[in-house]
PDB file of N, CA and C in Angstrom:
ATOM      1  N   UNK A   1      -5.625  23.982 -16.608  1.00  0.00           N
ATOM      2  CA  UNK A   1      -5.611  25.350 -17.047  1.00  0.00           C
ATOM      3  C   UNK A   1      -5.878  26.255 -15.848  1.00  0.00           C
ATOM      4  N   UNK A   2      -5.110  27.475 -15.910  1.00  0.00           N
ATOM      5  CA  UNK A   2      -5.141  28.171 -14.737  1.00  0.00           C
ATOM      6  C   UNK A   2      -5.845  29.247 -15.147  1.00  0.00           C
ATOM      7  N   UNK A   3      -6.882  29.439 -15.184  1.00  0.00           N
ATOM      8  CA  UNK A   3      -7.477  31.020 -15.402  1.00  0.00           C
ATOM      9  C   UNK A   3      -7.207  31.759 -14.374  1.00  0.00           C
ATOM     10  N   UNK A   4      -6.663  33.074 -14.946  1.00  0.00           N
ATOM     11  CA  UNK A   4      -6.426  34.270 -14.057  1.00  0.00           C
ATOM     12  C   UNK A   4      -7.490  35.454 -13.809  1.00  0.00           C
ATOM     13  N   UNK A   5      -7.616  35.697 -12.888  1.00  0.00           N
ATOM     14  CA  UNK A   5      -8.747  36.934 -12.179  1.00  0.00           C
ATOM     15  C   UNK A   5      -8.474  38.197 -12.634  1.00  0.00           C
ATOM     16  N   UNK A   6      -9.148  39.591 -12.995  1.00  0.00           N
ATOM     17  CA  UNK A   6      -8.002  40.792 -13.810  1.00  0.00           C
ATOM     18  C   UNK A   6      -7.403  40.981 -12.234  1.00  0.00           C
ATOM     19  N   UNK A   7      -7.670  41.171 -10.938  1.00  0.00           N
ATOM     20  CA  UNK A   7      -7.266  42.010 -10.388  1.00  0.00           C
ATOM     21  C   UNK A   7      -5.777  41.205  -9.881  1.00  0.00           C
ATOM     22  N   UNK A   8      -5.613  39.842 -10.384  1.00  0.00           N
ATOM     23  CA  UNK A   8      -4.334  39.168  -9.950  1.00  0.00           C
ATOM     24  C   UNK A   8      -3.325  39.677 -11.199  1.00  0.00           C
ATOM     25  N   UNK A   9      -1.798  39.787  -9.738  1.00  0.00           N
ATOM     26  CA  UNK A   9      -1.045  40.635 -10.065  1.00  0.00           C
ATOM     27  C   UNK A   9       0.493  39.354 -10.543  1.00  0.00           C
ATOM     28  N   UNK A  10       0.138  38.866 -11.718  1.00  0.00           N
ATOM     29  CA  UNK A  10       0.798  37.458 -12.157  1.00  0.00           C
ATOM     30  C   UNK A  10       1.942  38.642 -13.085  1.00  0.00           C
ATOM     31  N   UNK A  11       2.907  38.093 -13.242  1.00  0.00           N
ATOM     32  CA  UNK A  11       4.196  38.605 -14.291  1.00  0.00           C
ATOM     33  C   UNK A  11       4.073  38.258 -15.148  1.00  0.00           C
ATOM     34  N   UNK A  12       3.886  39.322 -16.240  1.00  0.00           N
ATOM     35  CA  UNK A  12       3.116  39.131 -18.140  1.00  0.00           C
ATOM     36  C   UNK A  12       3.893  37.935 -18.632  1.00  0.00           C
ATOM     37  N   UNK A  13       5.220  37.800 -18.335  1.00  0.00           N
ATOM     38  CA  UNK A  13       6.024  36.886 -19.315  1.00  0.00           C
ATOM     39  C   UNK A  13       5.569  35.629 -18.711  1.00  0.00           C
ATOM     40  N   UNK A  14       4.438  34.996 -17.392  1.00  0.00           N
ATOM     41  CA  UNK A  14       4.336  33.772 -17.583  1.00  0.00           C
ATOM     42  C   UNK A  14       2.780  33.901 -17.662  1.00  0.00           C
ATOM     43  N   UNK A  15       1.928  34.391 -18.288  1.00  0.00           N
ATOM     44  CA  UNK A  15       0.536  34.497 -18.951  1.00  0.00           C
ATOM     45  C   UNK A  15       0.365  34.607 -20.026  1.00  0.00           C
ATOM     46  N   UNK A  16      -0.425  34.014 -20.815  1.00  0.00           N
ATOM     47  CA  UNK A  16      -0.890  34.066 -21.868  1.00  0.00           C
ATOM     48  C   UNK A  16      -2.686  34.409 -22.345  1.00  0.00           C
ATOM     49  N   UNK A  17      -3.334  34.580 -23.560  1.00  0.00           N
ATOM     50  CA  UNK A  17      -4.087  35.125 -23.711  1.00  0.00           C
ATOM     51  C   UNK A  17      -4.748  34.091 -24.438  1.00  0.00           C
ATOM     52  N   UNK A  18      -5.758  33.122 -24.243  1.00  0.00           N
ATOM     53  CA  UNK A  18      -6.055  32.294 -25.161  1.00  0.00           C
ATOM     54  C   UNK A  18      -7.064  32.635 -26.134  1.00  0.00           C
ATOM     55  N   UNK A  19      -7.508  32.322 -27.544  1.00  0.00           N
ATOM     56  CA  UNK A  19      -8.037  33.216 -28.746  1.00  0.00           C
ATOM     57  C   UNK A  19      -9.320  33.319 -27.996  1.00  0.00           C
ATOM     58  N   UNK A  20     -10.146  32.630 -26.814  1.00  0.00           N
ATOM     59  CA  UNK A  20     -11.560  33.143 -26.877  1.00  0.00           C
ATOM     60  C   UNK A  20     -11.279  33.974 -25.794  1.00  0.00           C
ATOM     61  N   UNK A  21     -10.040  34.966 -25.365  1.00  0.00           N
ATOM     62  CA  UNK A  21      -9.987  35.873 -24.327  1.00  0.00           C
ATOM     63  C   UNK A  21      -9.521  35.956 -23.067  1.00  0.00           C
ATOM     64  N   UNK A  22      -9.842  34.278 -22.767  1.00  0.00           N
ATOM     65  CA  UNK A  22      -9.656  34.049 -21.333  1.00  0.00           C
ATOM     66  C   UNK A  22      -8.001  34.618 -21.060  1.00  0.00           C
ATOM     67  N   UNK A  23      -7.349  35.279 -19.882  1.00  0.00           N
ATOM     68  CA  UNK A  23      -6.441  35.429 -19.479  1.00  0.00           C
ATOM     69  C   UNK A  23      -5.554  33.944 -18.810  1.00  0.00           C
ATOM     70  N   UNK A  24      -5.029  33.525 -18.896  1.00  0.00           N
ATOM     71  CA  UNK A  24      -4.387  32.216 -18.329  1.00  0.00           C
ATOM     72  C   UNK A  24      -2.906  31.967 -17.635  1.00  0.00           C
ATOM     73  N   UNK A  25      -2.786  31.658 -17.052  1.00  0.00           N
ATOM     74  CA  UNK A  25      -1.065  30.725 -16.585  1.00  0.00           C
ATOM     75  C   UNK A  25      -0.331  30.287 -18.162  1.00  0.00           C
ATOM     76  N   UNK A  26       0.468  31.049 -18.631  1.00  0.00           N
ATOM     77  CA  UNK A  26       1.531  29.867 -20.093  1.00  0.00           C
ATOM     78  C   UNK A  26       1.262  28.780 -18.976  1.00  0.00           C
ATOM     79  N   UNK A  27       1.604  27.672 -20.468  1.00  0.00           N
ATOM     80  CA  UNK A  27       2.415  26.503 -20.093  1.00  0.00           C
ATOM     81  C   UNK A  27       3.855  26.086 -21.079  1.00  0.00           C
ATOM     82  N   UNK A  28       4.285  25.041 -20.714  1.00  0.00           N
ATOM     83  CA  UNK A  28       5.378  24.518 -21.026  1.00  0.00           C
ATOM     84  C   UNK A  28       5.128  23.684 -21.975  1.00  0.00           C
ATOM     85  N   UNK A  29       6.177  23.258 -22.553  1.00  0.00           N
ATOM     86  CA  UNK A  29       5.712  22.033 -24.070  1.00  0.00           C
ATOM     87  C   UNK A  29       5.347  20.509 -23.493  1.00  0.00           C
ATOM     88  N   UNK A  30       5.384  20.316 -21.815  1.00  0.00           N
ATOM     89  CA  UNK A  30       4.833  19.216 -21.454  1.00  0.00           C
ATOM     90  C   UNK A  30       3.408  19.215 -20.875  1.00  0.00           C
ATOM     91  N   UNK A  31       3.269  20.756 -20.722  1.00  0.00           N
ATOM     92  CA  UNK A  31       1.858  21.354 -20.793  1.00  0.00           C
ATOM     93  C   UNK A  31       1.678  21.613 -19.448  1.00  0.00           C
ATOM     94  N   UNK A  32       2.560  21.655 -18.287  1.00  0.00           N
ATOM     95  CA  UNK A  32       2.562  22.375 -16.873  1.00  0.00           C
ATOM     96  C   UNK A  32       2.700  23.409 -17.264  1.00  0.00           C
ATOM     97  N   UNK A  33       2.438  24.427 -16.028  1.00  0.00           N
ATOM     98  CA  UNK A  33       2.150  25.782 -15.497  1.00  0.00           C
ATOM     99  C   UNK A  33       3.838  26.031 -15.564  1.00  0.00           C
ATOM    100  N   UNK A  34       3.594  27.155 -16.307  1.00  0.00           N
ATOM    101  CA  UNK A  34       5.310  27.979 -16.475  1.00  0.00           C
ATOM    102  C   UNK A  34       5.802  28.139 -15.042  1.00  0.00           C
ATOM    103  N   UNK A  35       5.182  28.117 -13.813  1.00  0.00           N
ATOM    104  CA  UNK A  35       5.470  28.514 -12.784  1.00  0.00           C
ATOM    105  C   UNK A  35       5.803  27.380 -11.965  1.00  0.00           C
ATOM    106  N   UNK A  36       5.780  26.504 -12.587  1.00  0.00           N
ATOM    107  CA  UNK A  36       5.886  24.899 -11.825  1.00  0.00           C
ATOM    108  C   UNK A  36       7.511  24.913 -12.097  1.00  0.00           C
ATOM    109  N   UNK A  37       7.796  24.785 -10.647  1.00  0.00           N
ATOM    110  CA  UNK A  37       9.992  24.088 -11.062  1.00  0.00           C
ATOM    111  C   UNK A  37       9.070  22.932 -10.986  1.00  0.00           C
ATOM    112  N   UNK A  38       9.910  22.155 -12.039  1.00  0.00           N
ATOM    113  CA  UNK A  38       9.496  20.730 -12.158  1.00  0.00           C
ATOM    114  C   UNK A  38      10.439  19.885 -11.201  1.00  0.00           C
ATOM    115  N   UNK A  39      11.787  20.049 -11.295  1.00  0.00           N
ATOM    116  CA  UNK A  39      13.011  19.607 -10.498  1.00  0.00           C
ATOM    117  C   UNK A  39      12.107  19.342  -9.352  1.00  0.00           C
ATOM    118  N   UNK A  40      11.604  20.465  -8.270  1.00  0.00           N
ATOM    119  CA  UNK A  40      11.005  19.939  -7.135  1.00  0.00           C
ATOM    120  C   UNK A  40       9.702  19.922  -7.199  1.00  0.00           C
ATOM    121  N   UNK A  41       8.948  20.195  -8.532  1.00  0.00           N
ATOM    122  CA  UNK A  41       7.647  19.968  -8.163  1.00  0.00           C
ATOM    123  C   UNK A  41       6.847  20.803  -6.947  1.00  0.00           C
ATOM    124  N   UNK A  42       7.069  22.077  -6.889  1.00  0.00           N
ATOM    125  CA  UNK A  42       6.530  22.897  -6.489  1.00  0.00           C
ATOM    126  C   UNK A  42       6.547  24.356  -7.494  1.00  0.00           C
ATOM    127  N   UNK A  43       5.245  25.213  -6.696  1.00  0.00           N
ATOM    128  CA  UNK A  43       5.303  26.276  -7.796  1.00  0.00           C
ATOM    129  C   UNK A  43       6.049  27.706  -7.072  1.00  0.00           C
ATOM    130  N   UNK A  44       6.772  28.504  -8.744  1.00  0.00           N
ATOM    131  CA  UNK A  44       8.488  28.662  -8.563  1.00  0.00           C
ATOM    132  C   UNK A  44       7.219  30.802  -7.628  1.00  0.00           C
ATOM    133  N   UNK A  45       6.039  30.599  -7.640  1.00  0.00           N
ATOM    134  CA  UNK A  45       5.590  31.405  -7.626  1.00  0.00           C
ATOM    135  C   UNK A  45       4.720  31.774  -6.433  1.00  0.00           C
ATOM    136  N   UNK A  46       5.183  31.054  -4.960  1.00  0.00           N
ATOM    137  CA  UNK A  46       4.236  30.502  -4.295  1.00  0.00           C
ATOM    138  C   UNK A  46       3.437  31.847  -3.678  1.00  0.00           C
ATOM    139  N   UNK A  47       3.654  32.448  -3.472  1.00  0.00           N
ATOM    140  CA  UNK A  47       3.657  33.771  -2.526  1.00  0.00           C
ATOM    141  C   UNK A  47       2.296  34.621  -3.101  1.00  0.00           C
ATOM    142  N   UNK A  48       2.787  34.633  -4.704  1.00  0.00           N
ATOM    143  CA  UNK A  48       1.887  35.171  -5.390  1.00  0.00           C
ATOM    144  C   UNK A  48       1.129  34.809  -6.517  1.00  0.00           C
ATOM    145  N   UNK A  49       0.781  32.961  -6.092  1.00  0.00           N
ATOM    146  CA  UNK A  49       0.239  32.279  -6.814  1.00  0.00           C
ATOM    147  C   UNK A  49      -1.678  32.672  -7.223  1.00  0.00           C
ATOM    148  N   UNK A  50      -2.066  32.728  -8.486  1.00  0.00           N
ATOM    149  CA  UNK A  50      -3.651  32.776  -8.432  1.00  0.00           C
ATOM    150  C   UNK A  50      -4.190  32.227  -7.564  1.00  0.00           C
ATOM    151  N   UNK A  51      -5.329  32.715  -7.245  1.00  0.00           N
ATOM    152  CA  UNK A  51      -6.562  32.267  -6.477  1.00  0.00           C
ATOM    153  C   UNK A  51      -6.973  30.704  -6.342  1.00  0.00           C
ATOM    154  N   UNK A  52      -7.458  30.259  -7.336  1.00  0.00           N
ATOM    155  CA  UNK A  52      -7.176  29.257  -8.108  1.00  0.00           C
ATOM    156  C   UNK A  52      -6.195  28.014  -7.948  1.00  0.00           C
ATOM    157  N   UNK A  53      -4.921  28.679  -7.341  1.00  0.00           N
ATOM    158  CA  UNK A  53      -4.605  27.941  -7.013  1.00  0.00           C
ATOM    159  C   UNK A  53      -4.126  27.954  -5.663  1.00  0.00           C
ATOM    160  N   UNK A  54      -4.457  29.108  -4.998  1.00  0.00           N
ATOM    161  CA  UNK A  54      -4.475  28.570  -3.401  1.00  0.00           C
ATOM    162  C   UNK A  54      -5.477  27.926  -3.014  1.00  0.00           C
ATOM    163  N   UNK A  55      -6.711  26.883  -3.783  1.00  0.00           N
ATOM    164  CA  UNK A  55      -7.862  26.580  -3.723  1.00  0.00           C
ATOM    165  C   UNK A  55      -7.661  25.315  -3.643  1.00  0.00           C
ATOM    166  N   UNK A  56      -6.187  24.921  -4.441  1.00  0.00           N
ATOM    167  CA  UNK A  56      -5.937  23.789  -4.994  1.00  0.00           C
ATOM    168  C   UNK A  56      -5.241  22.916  -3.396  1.00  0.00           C
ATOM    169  N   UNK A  57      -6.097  21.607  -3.346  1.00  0.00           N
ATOM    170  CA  UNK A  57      -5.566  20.935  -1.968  1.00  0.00           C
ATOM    171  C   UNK A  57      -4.467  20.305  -1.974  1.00  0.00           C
ATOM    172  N   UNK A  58      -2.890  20.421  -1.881  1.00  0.00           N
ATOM    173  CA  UNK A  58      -1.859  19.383  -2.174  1.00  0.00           C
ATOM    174  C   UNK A  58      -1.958  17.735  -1.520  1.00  0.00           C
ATOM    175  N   UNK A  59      -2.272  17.288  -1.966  1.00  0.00           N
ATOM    176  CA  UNK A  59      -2.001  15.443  -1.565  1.00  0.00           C
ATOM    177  C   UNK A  59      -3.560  15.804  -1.645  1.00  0.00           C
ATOM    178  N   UNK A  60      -4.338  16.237  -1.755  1.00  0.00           N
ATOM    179  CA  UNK A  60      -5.459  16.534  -2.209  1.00  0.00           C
ATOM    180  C   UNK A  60      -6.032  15.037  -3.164  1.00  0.00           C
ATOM    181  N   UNK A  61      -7.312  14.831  -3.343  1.00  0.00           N
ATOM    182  CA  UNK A  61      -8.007  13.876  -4.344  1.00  0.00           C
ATOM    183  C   UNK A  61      -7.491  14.021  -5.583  1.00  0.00           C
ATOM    184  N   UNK A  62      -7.391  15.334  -6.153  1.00  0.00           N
ATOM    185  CA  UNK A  62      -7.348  15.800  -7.445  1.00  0.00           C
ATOM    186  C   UNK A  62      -5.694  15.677  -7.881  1.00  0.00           C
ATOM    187  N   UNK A  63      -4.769  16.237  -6.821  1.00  0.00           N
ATOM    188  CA  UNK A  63      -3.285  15.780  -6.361  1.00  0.00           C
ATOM    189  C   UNK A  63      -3.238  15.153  -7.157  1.00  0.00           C
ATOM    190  N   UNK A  64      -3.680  13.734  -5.726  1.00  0.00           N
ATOM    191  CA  UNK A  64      -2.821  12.384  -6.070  1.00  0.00           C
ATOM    192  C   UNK A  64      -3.093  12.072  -7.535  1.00  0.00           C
ATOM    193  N   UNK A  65      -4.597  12.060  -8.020  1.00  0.00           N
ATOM    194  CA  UNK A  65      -5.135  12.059  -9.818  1.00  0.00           C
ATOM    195  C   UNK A  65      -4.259  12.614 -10.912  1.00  0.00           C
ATOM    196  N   UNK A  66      -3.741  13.797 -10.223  1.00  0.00           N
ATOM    197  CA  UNK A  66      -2.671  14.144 -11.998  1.00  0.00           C
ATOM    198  C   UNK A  66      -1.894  13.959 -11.229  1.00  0.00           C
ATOM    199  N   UNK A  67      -1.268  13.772 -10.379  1.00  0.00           N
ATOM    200  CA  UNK A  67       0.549  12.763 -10.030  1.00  0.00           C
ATOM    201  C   UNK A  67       0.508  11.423 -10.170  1.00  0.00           C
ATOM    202  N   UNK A  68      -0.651  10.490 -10.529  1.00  0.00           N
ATOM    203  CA  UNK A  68      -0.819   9.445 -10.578  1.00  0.00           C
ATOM    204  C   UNK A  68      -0.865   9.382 -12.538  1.00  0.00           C
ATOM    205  N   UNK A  69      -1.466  10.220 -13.119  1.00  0.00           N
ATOM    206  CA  UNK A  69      -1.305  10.127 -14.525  1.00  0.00           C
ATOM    207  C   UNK A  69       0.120  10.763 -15.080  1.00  0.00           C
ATOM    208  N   UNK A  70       0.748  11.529 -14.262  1.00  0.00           N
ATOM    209  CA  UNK A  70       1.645  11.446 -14.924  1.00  0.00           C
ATOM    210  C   UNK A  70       3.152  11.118 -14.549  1.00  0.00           C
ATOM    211  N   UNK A  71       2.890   9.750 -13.489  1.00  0.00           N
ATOM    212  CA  UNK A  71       3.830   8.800 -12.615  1.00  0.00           C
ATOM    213  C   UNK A  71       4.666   9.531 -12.089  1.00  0.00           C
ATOM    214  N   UNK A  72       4.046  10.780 -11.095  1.00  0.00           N
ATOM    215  CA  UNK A  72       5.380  11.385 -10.387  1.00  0.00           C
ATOM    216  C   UNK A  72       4.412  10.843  -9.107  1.00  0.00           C
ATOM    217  N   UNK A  73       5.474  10.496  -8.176  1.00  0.00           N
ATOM    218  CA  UNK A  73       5.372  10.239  -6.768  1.00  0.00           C
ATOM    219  C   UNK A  73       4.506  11.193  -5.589  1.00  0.00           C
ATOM    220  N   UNK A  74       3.647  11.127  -5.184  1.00  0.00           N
ATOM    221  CA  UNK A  74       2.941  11.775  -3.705  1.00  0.00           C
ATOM    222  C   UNK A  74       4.202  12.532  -3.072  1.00  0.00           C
TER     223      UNK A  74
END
């Protein structure tokens, strides 16, 4: 889950509002970030990605952990 910051400047049609308030990243019906191309597995949003997730380390511990659960390749 991607929680969003108010002062980040994300495009309404890929956020959503979840019932206890929090502001968030949508996801997709496989439950990635609307902003994820899946085709290459990068996000379609890089420039002006949340905080949150410029935090996020690629090939990172946490990475390899959800590319390993959900058998996509390093």
């Amino acid at each position: 889950m991607v929680v969003l910051q108010p002062e980040e400047k994300i495009p309404v049609h890929l956020t959503t509002r979840l019932d206890n308030g929090l502001h968030v990243m949508a996801r997709d019906d496989a439950g990635w970030c609307v902003a994820v191309d899946g085709m290459h597995m990068r996000c379609g949003i890089y420039e002006s990605r949340p905080q949150v997730c410029r935090r996020f380390v690629m090939n990172g511990p946490y990475c390899r952990f959800v590319r390993a659960e959900s058998s996509e390749p390093p």
